[in-house]
Protein backbone atom coordinates (compact mmCIF):
# COMPACT_ATOMS: atom_id res chain seq x y z
CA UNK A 1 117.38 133.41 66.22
CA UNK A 2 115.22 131.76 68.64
CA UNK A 3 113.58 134.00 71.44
CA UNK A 4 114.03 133.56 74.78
CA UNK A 5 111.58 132.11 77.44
CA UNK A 6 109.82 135.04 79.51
CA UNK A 7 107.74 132.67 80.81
CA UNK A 8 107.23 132.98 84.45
CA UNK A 9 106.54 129.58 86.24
CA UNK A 10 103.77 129.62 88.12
CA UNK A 11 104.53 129.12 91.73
CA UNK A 12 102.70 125.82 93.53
CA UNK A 13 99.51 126.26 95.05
CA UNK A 14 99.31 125.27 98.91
CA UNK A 15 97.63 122.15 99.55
CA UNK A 16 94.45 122.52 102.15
CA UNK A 17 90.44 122.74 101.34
CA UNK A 18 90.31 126.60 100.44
CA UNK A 19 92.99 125.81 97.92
CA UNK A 20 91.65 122.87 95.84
CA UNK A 21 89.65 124.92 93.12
CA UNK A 22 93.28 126.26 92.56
CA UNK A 23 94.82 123.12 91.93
CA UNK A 24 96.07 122.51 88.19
CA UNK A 25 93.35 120.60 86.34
CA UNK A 26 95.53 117.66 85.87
CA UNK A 27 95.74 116.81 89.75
CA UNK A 28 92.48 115.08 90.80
CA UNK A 29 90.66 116.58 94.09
CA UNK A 30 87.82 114.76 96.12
CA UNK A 31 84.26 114.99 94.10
CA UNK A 32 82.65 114.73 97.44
CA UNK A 33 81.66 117.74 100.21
CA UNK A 34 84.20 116.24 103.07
CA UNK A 35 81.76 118.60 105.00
CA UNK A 36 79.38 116.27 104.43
CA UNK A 37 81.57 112.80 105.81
CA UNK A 38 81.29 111.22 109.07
CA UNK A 39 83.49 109.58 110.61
CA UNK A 40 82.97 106.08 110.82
CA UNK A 41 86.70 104.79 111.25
CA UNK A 42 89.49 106.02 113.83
CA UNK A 43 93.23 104.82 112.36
CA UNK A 44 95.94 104.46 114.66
CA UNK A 45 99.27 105.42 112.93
CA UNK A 46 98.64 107.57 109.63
CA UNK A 47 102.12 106.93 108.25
CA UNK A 48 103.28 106.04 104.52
CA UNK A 49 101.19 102.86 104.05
CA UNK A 50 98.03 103.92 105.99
CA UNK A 51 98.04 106.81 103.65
CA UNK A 52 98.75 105.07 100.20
CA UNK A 53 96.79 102.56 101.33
CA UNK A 54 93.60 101.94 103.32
CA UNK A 55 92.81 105.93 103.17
CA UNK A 56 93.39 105.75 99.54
CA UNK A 57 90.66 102.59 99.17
CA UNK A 58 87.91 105.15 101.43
CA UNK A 59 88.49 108.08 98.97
CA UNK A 60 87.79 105.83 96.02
CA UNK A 61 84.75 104.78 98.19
CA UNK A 62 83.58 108.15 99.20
CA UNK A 63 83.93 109.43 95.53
CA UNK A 64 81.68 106.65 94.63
CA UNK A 65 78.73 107.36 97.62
CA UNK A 66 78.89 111.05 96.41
CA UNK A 67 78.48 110.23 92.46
CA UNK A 68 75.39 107.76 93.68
CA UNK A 69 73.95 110.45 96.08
CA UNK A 70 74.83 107.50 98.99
CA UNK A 71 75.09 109.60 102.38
CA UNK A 72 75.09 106.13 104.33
CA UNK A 73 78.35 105.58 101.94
CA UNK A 74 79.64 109.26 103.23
CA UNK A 75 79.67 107.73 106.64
CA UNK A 76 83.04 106.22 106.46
CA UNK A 77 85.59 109.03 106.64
CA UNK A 78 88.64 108.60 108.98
CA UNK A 79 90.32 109.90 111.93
CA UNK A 80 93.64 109.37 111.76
CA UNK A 81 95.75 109.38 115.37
CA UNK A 82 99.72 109.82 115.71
CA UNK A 83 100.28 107.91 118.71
CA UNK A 84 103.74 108.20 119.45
CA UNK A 85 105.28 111.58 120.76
CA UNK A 86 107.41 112.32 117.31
CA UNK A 87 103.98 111.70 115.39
CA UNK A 88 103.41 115.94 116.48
CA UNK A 89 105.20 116.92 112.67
CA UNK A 90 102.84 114.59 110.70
CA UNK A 91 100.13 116.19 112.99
CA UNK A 92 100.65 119.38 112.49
CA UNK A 93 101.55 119.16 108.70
CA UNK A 94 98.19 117.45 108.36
CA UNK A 95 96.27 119.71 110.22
CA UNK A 96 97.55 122.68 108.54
CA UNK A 97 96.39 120.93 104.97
CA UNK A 98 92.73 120.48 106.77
CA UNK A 99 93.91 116.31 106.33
CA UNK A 100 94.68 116.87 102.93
CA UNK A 101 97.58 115.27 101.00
CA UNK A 102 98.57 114.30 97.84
CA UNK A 103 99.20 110.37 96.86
CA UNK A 104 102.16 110.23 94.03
CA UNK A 105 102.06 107.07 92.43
CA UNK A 106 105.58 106.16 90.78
CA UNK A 107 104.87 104.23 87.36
CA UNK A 108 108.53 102.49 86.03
CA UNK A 109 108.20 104.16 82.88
CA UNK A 110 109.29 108.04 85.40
CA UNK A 111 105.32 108.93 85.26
CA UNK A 112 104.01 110.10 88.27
CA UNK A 113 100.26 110.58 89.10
CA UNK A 114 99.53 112.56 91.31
CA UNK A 115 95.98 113.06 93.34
CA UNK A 116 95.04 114.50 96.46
CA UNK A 117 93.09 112.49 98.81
CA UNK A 118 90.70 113.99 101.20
CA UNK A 119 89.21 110.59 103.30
CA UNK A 120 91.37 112.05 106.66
CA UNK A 121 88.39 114.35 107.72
CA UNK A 122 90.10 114.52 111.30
CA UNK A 123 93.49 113.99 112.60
CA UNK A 124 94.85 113.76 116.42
CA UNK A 125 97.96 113.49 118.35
CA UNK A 126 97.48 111.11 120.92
CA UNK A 127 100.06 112.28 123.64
CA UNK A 128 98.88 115.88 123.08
CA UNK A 129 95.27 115.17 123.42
CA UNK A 130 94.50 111.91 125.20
CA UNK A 131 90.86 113.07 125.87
CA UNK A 132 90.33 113.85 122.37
CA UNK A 133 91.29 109.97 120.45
CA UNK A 134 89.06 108.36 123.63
CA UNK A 135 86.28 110.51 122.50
CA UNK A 136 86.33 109.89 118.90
CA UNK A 137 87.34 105.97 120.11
CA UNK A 138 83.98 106.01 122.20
CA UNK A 139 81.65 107.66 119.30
CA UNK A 140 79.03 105.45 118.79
CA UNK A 141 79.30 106.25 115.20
CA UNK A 142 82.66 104.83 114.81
CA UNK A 143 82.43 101.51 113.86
CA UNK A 144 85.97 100.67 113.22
CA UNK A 145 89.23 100.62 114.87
CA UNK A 146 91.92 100.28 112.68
CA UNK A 147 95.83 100.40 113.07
CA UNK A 148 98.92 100.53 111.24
CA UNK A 149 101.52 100.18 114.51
CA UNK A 150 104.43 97.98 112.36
CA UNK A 151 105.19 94.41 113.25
CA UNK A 152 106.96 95.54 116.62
CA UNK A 153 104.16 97.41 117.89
CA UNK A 154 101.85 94.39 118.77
CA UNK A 155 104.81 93.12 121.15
CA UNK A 156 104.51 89.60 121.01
CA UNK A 157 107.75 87.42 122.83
CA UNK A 158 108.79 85.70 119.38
CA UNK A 159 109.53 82.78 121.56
CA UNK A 160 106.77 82.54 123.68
CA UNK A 161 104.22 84.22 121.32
CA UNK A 162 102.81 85.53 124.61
CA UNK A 163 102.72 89.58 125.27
CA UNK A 164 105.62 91.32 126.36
CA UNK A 165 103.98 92.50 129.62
CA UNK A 166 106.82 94.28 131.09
CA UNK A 167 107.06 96.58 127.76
CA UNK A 168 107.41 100.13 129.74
CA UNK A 169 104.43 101.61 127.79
CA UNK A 170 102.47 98.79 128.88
CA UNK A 171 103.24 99.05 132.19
CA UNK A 172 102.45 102.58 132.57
CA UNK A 173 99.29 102.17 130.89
CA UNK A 174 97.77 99.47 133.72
CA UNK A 175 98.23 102.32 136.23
CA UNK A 176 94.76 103.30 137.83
CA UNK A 177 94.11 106.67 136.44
CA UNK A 178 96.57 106.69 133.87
CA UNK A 179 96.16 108.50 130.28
CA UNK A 180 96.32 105.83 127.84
CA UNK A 181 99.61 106.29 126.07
CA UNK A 182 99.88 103.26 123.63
CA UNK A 183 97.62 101.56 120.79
CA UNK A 184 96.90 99.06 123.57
CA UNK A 185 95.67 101.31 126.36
CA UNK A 186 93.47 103.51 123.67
CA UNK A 187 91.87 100.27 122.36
CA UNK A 188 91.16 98.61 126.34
CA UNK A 189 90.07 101.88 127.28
CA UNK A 190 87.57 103.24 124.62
CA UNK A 191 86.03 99.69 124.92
CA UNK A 192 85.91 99.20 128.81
CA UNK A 193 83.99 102.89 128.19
CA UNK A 194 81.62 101.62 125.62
CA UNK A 195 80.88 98.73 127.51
CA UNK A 196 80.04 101.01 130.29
CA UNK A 197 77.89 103.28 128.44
CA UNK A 198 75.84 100.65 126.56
CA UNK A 199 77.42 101.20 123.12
CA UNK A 200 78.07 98.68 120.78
CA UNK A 201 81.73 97.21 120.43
CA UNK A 202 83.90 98.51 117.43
CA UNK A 203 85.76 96.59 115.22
CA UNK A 204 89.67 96.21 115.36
CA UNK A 205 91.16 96.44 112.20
CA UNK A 206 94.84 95.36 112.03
CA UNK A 207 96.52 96.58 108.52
CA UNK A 208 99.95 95.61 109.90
CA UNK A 209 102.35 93.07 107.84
CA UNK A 210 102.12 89.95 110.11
CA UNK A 211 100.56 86.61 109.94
CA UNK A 212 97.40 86.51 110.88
CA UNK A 213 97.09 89.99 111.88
CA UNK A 214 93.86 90.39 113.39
CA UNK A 215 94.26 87.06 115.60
CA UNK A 216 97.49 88.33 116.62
CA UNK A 217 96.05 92.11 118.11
CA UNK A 218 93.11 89.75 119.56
CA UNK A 219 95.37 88.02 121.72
CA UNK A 220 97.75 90.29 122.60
CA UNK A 221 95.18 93.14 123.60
CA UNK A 222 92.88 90.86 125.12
CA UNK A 223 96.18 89.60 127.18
CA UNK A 224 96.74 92.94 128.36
CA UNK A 225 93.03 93.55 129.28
CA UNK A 226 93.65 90.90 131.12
CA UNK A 227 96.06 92.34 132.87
CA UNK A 228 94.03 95.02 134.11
CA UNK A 229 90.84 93.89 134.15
CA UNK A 230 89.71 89.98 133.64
CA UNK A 231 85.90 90.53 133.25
CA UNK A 232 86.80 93.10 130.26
CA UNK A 233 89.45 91.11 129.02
CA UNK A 234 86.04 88.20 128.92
CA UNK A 235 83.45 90.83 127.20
CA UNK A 236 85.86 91.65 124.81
CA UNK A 237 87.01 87.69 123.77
CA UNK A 238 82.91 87.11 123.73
CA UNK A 239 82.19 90.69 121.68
CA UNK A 240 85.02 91.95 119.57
CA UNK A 241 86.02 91.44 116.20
CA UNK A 242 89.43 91.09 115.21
CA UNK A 243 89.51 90.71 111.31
CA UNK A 244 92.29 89.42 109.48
CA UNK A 245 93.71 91.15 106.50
CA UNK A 246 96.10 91.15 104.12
CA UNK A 247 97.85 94.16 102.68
CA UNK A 248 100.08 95.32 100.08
CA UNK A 249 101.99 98.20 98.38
CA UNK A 250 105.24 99.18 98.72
CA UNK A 251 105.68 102.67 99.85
CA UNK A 252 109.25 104.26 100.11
CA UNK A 253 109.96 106.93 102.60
CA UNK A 254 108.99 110.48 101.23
CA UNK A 255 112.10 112.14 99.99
CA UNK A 256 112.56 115.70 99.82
CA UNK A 257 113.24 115.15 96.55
CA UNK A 258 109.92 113.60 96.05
CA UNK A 259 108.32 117.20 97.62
CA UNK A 260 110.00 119.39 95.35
CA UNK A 261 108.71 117.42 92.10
CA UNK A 262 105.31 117.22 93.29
CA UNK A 263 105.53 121.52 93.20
CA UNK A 264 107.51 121.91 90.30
CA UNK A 265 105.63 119.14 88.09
CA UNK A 266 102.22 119.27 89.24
CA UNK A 267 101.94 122.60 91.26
CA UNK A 268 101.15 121.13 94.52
CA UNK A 269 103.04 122.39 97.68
CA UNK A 270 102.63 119.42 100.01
CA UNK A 271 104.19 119.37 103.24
CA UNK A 272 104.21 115.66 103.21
CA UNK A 273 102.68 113.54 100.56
CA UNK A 274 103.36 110.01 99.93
CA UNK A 275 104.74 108.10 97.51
CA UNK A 276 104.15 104.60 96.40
CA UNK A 277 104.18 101.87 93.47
CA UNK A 278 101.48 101.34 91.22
CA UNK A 279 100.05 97.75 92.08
CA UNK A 280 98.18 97.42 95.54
CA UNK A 281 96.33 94.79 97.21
CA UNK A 282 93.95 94.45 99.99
CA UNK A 283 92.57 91.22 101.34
CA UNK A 284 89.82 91.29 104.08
CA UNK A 285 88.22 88.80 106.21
CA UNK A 286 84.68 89.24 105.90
CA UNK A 287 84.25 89.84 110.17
CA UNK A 288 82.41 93.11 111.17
CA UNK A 289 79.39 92.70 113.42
CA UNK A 290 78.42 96.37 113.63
CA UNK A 291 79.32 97.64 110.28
CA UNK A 292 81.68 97.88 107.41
CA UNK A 293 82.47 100.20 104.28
CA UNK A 294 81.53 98.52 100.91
CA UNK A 295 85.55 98.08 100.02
CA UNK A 296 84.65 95.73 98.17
CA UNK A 297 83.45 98.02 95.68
CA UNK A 298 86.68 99.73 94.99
CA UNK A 299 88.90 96.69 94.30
CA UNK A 300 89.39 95.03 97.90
CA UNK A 301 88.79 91.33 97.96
CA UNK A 302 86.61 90.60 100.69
CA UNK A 303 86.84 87.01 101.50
CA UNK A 304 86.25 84.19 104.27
CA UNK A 305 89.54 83.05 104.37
CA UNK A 306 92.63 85.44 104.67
CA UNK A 307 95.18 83.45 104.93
CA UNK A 308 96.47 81.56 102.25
CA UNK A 309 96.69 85.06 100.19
CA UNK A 310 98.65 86.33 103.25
CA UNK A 311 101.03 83.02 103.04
CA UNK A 312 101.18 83.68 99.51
CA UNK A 313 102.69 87.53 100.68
CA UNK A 314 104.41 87.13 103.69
CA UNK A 315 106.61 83.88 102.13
CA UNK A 316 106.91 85.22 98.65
CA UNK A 317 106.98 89.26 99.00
CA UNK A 318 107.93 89.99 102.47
CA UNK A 319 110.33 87.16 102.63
CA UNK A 320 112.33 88.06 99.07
CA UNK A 321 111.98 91.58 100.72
CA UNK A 322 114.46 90.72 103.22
CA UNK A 323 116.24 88.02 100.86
CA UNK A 324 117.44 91.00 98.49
CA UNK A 325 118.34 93.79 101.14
CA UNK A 326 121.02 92.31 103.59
CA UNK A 327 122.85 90.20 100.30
CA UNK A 328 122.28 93.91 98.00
CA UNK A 329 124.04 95.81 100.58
CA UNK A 330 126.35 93.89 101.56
CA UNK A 331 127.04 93.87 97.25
CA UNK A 332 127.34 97.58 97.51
CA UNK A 333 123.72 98.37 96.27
CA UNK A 334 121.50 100.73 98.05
CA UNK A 335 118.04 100.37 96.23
CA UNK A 336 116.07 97.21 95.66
CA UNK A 337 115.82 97.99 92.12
CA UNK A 338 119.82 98.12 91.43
CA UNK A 339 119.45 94.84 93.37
CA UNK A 340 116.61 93.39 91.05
CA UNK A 341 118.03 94.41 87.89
CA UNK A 342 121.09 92.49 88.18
CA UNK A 343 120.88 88.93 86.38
CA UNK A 344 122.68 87.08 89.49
CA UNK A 345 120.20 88.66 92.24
CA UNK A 346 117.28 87.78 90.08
CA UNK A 347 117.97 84.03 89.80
CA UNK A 348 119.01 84.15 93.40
CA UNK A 349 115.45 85.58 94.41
CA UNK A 350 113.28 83.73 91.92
CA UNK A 351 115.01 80.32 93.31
CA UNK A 352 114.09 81.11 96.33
CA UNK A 353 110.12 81.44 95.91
CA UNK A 354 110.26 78.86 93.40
CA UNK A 355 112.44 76.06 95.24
CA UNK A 356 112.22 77.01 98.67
CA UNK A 357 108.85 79.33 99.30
CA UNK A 358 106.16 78.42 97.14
CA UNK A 359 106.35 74.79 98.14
CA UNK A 360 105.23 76.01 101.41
CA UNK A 361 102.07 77.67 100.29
CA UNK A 362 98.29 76.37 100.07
CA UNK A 363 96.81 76.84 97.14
CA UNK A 364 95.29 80.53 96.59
CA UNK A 365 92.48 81.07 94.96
CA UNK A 366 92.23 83.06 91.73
CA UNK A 367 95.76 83.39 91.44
CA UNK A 368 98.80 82.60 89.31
CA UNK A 369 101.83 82.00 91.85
CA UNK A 370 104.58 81.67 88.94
CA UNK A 371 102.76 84.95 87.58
CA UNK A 372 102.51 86.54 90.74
CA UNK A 373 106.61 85.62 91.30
CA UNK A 374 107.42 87.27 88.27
CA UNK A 375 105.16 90.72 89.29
CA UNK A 376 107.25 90.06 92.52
CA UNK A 377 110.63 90.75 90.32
CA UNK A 378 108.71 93.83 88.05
CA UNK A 379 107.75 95.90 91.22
CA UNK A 380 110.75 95.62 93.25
CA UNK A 381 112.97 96.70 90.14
CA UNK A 382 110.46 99.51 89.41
CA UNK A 383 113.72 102.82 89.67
CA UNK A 384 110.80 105.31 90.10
CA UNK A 385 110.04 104.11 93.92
CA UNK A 386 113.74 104.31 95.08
CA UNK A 387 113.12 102.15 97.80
CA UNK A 388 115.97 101.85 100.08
CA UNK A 389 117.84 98.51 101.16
CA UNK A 390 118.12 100.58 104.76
CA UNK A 391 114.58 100.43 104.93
CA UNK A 392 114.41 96.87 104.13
CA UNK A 393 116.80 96.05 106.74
CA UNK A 394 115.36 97.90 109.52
CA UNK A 395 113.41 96.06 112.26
CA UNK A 396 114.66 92.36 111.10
CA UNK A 397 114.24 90.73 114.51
CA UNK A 398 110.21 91.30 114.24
CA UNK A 399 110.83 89.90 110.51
CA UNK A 400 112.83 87.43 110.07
CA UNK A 401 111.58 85.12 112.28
CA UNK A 402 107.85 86.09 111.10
CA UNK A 403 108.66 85.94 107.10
CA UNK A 404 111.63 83.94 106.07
CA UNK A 405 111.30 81.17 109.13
CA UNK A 406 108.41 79.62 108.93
CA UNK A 407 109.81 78.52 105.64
CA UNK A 408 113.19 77.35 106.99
CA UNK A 409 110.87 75.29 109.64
CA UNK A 410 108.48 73.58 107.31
CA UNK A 411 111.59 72.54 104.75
CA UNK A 412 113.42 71.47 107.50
CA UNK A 413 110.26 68.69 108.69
CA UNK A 414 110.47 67.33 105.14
CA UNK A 415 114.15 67.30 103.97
CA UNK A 416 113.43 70.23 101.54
CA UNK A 417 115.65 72.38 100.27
CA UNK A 418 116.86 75.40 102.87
CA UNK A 419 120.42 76.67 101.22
CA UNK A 420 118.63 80.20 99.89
CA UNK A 421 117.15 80.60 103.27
CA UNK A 422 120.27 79.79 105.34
CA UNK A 423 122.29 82.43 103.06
CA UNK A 424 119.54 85.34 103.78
CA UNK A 425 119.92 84.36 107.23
CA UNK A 426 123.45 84.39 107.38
CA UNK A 427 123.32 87.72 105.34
CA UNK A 428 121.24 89.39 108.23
CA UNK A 429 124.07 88.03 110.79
CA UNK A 430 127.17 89.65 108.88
CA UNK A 431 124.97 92.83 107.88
CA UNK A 432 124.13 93.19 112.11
CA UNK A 433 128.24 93.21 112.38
CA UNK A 434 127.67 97.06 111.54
CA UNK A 435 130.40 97.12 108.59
CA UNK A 436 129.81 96.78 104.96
CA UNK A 437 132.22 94.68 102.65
CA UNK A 438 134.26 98.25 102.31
CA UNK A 439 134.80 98.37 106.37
CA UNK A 440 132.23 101.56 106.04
CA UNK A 441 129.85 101.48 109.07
CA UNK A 442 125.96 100.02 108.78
CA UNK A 443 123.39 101.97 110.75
CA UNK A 444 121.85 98.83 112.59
CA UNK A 445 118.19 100.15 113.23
CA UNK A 446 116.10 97.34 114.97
CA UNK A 447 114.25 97.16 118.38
CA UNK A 448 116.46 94.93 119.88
CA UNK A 449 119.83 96.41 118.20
CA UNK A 450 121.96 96.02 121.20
CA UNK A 451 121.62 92.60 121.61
CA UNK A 452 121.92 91.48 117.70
CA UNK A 453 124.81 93.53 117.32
CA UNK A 454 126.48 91.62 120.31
CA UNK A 455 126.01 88.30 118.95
CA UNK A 456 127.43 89.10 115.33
CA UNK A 457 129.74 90.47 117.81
CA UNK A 458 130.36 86.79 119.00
CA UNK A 459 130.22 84.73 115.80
CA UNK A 460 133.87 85.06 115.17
CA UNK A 461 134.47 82.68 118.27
CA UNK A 462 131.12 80.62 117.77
CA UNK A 463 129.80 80.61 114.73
CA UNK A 464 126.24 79.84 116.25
CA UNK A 465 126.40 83.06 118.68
CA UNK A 466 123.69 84.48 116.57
CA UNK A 467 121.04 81.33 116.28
CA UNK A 468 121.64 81.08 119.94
CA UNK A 469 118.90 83.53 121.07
CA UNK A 470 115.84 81.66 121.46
CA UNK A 471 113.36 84.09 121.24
CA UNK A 472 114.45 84.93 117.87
CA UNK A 473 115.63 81.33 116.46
CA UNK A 474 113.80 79.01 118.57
CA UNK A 475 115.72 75.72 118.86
CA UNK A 476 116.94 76.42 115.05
CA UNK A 477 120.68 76.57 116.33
CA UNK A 478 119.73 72.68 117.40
CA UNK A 479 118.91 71.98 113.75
CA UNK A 480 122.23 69.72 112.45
CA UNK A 481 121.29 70.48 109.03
CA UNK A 482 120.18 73.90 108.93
CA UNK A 483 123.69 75.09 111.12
CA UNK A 484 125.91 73.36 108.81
CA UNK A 485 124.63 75.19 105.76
CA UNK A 486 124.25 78.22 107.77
CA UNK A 487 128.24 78.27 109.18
CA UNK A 488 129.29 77.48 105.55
CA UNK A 489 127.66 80.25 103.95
CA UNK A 490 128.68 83.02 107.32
CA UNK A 491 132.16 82.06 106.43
CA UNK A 492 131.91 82.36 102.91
CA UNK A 493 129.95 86.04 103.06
CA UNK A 494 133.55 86.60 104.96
CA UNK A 495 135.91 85.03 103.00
CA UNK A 496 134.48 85.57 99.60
CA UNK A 497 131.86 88.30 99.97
CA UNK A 498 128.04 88.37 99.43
CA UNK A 499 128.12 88.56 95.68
CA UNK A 500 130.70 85.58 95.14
CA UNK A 501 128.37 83.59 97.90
CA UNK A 502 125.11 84.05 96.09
CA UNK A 503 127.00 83.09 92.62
CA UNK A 504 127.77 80.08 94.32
CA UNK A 505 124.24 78.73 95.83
CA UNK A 506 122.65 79.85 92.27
CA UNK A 507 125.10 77.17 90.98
CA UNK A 508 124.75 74.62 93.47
CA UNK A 509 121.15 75.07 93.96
CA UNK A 510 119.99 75.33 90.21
């Protein structure tokens, strides 16, 4: 007769820097004396990615200074600012783990490894404590500026590809006086304040997913400088580096269920850790006048030239990113790996980058594309990360036309081939409808949801209503070719459905 279990189970220990001796042994803590860090970098938006990411690439570092007795290397800890008002819960979760958290990585096979990671020696909430981000902003010790504010937050007029001026944060940032209250104002501000006291320039460090990141915050901050202040808005276009960067890992939402593993497998209790895939990437222009971290050291590729590895991501990842979601859950999926485990999606998708994308690309160096297509296909079908097609679809309109047009465009100038395209941009249109294929309502989440969900709205009447918005679609509902593909496919997603529709481009399209 077999006994019964009287084991208790241990209960998880809380995560902050009194705690970490506690930890079980199988959950690596920092090696280094975070006493002993400085902070050399300020971060702007310590969400998900900042924190699987570029945070996790410092730790590695700082372990490595503090194994090679390297206090220069201990000089490049991070603050990490919440800038918007909802940003308070991260805050305060942080604070009350002393910055700590604990990075789950999600391997396919169900492993998770988990590791706490201790590079966030600092962390502010901007709306609480103004005074506070300047300060650290104007520290002649920190050397970098970096941010992680999504695609939206660098407000560029997609048709225009000037700055949105009148954005109402904007506008109550040029007040004389005013409390900076946006990733703009902090940035103009701390540097109009360095410049007055003498100090060196920092470094702006965009880790956002857009092309040419770091040319993009260049103009649109030095634009709103402008704005405010024209001999600035010169010193800094003369001064201030703006590197560009490419950056990768995909990095679900935290789950609750993702919380309660983390203290029932590994003993952790973690008010917010984050969660992520195996594989990352990080490439970095080579631009930093006063200063960088040796990143190269711990597996970033620093390099002269950013972009054709960004190309190679925004066209191929990003792009099949948004190529999957609409078409998936429209299908009736609601993962990305449901979607890339079915045969049909996968052919769908791999056409794409092979027939449509990839001719599009320069030439990258030290990499495989047809390998790098296939890792594509591997990570988003990994079950482990659970990432949702809702997340996917949210904030299209600073997407789309970023990702998945510039592809449309350059086929279009040389009679390539645009069907797969057309479809996810049809798929987008019928998703912003706000029903599913069931008549079951779609939470539209996008920065300009109003005015999509009005011209799905319209399409019934005019198939075009959507293209018609210029600042979205340029003059792409003027495109003969591109419409007539485009009209077929809208009707066909509501005559037949997305799932019969992609069967039928695979066909056509090889």
């Amino acid at each position: 007769m077999t006994e019964p279990d009287t084991t208790q189970a241990t209960a998880p220990v809380p995560l902050r820097a009194g705690t970490l001796a506690d930890l079980p042994s199988g959950v690596p803590v920092p090696r280094y004396d975070r006493s002993a860090v400085g902070r050399g970098i300020v971060h702007l938006g310590v969400g998900g990615f900042h924190r699987a990411h570029q945070a996790m690439y410092l730790d590695r570092l700082l372990t490595l200074a503090a194994d090679e007795g390297d206090r220069e290397g201990l000089g490049w800890g991070i603050c990490g600012v919440g800038v918007l008002p909802h940003d308070d819960r991260i805050i305060s979760t942080l604070r009350g783990q002393d910055g700590l958290y604990t990075l789950v990585v999600k391997h396919p096979d169900g492993r998770r490894e988990a590791r706490v990671i201790g590079s966030l020696v600092e962390v502010l909430h901007a709306p609480s404590d103004p005074q506070a981000v300047l300060d650290a902003m104007t520290d002649p010790a920190t050397k970098i500026v970096s941010l992680t504010i999504t695609e939206g937050g660098y407000l560029v007029n997609q048709a225009t590809g000037e700055l949105q001026a009148d954005a109402p944060g904007l506008r109550a940032d040029l007040h004389p006086g005013a409390a900076p209250s946006t990733a703009f104002g902090f940035v103009v501000a701390a540097l109009r304040a360095r410049r007055e006291a003498g100090t060196a320039p920092f470094t702006v460090m965009s880790c956002d997913n857009l092309p040419g990141n770091g040319d993009v915050a260049r103009r649109m901050m030095i634009s709103f400088a402008r704005l405010a202040d024209p001999e600035l808005a010169d010193w800094m276009q003369e001064h201030v580096a703006f590197p560009n960067a490419m950056v990768d890992r995909i990095t679900p939402v935290t789950a609750p269920e993702d919380t309660e593993r983390l203290a029932q497998e590994h003993g952790v209790a973690d008010g917010w850790p984050v969660v992520c895939e195996p594989f990352t990437q990080w490439v970095l222009e080579d631009r930093f006048p006063t200063g960088r971290p040796a990143l190269e050291r711990v597996g970033v590729q620093v390099v002269d030239d950013v972009e054709p590895y960004e190309l190679m991501k925004l066209r191929l990842l990003n792009a099949s990113h948004q190529a999957l979601c609409y078409l998936g859950y429209l299908a009736g999926y609601r993962y990305a790996h449901e979607v890339c485990q079915d045969p049909l999606f996968v052919d769908f998708l791999l056409g794409y980058m092979e027939q449509e994308a990839t001719p599009t690309l320069p030439a990258v160096p030290g990499t495989d594309l047809a390998d790098y297509r296939h890792t594509l296909i591997e990570r988003f079908a990994n079950p482990e990360v659970r990432d949702t097609l809702a997340r996917l679809c949210a904030e299209s309109s600073d997407r789309i036309p970023k990702w998945l047009l510039p592809v449309v465009r350059h086929q279009l100038d040389r009679q390539g081939p645009i069907e797969r395209a057309a479809l996810v941009v049809a798929a987008w249109t019928r998703y912003a409808e706000g029903t599913d294929e069931q008549g079951e309502p779609i939470e539209v989440v996008d920065r300009l949801r109003d005015r999509v969900m009005a011209a799905a709205a319209r399409q019934h009447e005019d198939p075009l209503a959507f293209l018609r918005d210029r600042e979205l679609f340029g003059d792409l509902a003027e495109q003969d070719r591109f419409t007539a593909v485009y009209a077929q496919l809208l009707a066909s997603l509501h005559e037949e459905g997305a799932r019969a529709t992609v069967a039928a481009v695979v066909r056509s399209s090889g």
